[in-house]
PDB file of N, CA and C in Angstrom:
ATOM      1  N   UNK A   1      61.457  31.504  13.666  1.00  0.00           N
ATOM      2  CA  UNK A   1      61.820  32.865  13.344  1.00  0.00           C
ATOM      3  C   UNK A   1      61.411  33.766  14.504  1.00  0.00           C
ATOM      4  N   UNK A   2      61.996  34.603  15.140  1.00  0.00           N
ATOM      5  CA  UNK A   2      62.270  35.654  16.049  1.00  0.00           C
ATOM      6  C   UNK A   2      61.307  36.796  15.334  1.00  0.00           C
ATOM      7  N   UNK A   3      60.292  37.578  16.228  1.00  0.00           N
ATOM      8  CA  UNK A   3      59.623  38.432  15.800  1.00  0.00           C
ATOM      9  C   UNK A   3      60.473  39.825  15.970  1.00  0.00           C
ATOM     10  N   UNK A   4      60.763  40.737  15.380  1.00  0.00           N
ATOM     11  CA  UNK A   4      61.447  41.945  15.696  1.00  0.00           C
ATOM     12  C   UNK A   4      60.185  43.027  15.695  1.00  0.00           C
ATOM     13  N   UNK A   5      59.142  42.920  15.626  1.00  0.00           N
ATOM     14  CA  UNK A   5      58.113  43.959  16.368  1.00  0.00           C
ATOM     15  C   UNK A   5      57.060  43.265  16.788  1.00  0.00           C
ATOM     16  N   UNK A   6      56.509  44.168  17.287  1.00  0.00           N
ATOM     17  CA  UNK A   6      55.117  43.890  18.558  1.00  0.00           C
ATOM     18  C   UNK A   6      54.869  44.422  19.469  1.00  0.00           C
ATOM     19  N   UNK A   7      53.952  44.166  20.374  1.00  0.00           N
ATOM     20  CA  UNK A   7      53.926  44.290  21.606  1.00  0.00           C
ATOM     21  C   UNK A   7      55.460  43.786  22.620  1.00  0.00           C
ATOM     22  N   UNK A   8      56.126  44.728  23.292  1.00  0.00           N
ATOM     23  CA  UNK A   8      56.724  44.374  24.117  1.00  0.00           C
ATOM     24  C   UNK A   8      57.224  45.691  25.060  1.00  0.00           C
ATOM     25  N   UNK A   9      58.314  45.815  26.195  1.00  0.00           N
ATOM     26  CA  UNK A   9      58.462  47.244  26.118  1.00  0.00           C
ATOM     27  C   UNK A   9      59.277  48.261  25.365  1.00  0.00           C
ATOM     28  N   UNK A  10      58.853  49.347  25.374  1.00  0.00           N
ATOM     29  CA  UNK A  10      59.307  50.675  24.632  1.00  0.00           C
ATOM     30  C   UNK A  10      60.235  51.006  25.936  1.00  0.00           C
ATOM     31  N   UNK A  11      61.412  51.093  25.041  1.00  0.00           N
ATOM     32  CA  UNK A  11      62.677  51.967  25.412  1.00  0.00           C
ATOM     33  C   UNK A  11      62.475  53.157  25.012  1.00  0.00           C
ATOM     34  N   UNK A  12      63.008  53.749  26.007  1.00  0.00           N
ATOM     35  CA  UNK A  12      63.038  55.672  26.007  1.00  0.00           C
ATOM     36  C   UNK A  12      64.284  56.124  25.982  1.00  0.00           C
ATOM     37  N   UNK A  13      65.275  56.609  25.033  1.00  0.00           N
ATOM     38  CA  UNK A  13      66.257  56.863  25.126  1.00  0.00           C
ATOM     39  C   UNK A  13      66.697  58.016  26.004  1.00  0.00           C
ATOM     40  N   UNK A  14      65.129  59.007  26.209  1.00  0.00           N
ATOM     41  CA  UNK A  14      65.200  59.824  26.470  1.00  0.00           C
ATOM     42  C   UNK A  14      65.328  60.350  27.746  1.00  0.00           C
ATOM     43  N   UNK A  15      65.440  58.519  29.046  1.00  0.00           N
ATOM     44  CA  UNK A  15      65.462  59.070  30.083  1.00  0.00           C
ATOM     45  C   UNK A  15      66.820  59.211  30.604  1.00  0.00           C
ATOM     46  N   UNK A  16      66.603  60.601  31.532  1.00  0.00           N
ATOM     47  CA  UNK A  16      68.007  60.575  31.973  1.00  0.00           C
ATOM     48  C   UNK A  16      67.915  61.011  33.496  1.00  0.00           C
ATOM     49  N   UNK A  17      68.653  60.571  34.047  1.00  0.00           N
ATOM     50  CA  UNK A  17      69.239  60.618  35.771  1.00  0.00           C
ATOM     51  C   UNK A  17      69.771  62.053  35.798  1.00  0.00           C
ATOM     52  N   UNK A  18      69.566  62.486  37.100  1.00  0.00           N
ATOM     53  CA  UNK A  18      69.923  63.614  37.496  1.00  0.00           C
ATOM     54  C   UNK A  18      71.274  64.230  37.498  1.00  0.00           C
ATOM     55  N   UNK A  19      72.394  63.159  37.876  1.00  0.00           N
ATOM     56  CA  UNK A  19      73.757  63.667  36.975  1.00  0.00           C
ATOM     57  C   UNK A  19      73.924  63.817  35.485  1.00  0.00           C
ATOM     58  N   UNK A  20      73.335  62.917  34.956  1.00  0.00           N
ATOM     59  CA  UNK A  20      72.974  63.716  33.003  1.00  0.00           C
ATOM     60  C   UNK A  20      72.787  64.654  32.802  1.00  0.00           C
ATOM     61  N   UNK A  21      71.296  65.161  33.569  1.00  0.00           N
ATOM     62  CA  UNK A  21      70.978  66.620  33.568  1.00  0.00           C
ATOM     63  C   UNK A  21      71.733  67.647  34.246  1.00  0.00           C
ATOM     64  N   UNK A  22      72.400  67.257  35.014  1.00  0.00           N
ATOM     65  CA  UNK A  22      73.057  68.179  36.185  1.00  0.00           C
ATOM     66  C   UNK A  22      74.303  68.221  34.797  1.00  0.00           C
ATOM     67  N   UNK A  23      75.304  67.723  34.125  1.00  0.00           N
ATOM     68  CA  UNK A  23      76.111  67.275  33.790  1.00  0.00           C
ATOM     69  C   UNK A  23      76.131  68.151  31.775  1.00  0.00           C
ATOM     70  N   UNK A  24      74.736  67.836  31.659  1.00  0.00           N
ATOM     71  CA  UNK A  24      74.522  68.679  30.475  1.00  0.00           C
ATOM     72  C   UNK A  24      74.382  69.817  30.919  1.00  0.00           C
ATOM     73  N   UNK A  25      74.079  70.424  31.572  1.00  0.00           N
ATOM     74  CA  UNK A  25      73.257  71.921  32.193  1.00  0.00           C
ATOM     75  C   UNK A  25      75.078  72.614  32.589  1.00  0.00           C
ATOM     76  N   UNK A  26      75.876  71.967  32.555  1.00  0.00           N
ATOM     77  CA  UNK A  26      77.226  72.194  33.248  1.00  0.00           C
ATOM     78  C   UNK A  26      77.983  72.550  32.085  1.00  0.00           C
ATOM     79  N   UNK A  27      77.768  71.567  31.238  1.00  0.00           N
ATOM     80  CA  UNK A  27      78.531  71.531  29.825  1.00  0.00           C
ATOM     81  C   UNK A  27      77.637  73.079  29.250  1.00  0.00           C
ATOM     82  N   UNK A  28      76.655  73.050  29.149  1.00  0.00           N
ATOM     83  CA  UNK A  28      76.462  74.534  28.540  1.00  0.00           C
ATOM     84  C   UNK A  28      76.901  75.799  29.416  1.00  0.00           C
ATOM     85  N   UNK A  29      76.509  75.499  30.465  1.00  0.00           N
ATOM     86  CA  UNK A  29      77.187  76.864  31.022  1.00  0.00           C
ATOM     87  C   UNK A  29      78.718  76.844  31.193  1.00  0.00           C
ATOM     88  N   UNK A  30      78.903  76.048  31.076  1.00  0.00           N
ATOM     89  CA  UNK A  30      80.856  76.282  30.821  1.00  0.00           C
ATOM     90  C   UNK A  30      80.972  76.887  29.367  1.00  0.00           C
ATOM     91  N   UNK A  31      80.285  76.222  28.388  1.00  0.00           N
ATOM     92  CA  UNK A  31      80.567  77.223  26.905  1.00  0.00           C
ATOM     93  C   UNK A  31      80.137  78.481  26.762  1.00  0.00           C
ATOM     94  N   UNK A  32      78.938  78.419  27.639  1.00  0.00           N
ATOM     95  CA  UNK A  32      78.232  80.103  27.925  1.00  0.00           C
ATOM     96  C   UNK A  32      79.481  81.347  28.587  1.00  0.00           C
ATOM     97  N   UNK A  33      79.821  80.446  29.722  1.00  0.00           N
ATOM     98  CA  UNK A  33      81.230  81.512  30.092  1.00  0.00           C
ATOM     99  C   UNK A  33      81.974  81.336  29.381  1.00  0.00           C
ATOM    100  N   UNK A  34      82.738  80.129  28.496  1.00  0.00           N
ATOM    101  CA  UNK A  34      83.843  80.742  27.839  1.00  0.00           C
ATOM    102  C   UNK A  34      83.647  81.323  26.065  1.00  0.00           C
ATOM    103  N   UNK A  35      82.018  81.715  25.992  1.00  0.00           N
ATOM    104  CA  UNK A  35      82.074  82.723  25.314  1.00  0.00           C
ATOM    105  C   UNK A  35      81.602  84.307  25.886  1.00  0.00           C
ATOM    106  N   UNK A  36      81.496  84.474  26.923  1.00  0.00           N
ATOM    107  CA  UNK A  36      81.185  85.627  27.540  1.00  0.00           C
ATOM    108  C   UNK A  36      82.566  86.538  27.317  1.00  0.00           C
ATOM    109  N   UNK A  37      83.423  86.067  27.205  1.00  0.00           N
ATOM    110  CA  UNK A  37      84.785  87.011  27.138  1.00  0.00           C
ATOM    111  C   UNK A  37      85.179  87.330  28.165  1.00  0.00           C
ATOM    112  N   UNK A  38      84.253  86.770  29.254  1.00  0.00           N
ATOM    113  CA  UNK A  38      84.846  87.349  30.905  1.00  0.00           C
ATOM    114  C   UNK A  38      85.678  86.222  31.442  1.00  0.00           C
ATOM    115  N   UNK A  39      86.961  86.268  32.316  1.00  0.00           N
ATOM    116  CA  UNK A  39      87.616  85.229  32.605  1.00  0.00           C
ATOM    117  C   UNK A  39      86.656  84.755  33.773  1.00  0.00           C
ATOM    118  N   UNK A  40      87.237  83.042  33.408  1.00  0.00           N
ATOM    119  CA  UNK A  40      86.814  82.535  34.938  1.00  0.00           C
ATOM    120  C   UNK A  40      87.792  80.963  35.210  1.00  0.00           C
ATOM    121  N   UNK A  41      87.957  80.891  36.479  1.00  0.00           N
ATOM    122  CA  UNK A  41      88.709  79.387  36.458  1.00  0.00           C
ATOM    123  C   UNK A  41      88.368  78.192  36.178  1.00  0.00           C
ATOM    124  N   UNK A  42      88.789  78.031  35.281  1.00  0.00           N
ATOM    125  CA  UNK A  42      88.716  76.805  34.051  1.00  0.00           C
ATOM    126  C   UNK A  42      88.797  75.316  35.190  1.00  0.00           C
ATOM    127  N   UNK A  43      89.430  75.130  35.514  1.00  0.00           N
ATOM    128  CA  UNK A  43      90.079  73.972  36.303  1.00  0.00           C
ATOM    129  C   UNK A  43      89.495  73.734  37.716  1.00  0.00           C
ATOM    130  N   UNK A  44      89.131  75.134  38.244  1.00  0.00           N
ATOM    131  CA  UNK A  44      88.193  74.649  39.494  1.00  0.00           C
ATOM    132  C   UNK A  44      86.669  74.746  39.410  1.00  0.00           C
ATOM    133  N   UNK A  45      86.358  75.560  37.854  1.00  0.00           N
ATOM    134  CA  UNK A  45      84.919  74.665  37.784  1.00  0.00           C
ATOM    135  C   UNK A  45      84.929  73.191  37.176  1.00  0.00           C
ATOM    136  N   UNK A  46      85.853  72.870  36.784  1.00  0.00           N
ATOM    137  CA  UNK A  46      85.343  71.245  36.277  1.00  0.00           C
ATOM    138  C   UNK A  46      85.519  70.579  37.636  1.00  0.00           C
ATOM    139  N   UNK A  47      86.466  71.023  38.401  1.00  0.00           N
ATOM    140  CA  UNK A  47      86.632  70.540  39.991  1.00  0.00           C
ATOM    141  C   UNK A  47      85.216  70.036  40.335  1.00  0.00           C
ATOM    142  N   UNK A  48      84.912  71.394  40.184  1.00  0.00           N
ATOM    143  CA  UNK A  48      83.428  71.631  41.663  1.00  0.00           C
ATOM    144  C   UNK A  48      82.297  70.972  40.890  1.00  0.00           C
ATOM    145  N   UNK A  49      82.471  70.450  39.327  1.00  0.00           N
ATOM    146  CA  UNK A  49      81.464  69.940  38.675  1.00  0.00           C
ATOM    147  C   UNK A  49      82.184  68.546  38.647  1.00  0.00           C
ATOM    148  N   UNK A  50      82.893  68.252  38.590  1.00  0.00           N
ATOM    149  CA  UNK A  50      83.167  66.370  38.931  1.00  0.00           C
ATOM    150  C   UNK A  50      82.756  66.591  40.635  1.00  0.00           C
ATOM    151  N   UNK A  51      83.004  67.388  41.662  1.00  0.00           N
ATOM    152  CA  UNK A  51      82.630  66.550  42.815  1.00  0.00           C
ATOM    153  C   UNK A  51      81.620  66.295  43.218  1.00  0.00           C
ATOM    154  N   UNK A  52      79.983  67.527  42.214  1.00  0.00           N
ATOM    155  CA  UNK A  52      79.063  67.073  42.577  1.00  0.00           C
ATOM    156  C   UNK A  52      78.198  66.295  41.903  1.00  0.00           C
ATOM    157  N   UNK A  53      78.889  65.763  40.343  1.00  0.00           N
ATOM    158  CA  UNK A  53      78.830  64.590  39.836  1.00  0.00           C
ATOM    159  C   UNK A  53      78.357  63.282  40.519  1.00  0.00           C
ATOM    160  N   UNK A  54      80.294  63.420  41.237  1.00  0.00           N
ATOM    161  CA  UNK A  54      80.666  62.364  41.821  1.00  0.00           C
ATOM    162  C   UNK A  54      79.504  61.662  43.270  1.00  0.00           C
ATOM    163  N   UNK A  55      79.031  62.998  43.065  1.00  0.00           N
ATOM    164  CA  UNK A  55      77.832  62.793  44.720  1.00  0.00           C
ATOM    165  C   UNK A  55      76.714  62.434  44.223  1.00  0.00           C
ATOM    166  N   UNK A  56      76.583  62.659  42.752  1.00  0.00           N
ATOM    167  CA  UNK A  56      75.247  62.830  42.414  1.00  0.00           C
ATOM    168  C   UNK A  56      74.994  61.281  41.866  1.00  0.00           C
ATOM    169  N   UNK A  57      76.212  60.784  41.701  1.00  0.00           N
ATOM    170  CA  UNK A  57      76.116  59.316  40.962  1.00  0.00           C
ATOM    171  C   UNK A  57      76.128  58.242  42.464  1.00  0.00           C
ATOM    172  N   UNK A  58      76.774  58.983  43.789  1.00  0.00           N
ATOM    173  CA  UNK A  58      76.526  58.126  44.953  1.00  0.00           C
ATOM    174  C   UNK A  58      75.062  58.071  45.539  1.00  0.00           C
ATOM    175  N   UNK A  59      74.580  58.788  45.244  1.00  0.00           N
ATOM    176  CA  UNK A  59      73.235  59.323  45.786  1.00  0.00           C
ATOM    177  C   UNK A  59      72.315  58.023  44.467  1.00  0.00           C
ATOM    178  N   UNK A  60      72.616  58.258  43.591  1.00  0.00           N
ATOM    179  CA  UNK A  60      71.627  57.840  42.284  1.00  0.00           C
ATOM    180  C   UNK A  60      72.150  56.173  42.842  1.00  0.00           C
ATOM    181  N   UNK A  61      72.943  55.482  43.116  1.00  0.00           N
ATOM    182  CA  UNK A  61      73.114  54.304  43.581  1.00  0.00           C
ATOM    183  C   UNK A  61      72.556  53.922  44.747  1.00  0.00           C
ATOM    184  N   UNK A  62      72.509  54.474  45.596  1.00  0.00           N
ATOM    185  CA  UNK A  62      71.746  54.436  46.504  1.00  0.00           C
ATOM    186  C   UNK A  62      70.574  55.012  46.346  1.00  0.00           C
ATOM    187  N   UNK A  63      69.971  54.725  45.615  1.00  0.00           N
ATOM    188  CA  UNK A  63      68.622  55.087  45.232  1.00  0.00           C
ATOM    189  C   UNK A  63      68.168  56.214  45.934  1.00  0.00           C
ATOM    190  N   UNK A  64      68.730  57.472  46.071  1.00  0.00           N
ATOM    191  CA  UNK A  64      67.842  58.226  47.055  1.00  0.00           C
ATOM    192  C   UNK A  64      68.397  59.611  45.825  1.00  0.00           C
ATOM    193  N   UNK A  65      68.173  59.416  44.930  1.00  0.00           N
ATOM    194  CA  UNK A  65      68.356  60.902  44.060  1.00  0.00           C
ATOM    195  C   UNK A  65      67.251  60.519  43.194  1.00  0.00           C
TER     196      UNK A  65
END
């Protein structure tokens, strides 16, 4: 029989990489402006937030983020 507790390691669901955070922090301030009532461009902030995603996940592979 297989033990299902004990000593072994603890998972943290809670950790997250710097595009997560960068990525959540993005997702709220996009709902923050589109409840401000003030316009803003829809399409070139998800732009400018996938490209520094996209850097942030090259960087996190190469271990240097």
């Amino acid at each position: 029989m297989v033990a299902t507790t004990g000593l072994g390691p603890k998972r943290s669901a809670a950790v997250k990489t710097p595009s997560d955070e960068f990525k959540a922090y993005c997702e709220a301030e996009f709902e923050r402006r589109l409840n401000s009532g003030e316009s803003f461009d829809e399409p070139l902030y998800r732009k400018a937030m996938a490209m520094v995603l996209d850097r942030l996940d090259r960087l996190q592979q190469e271990g240097r983020a």
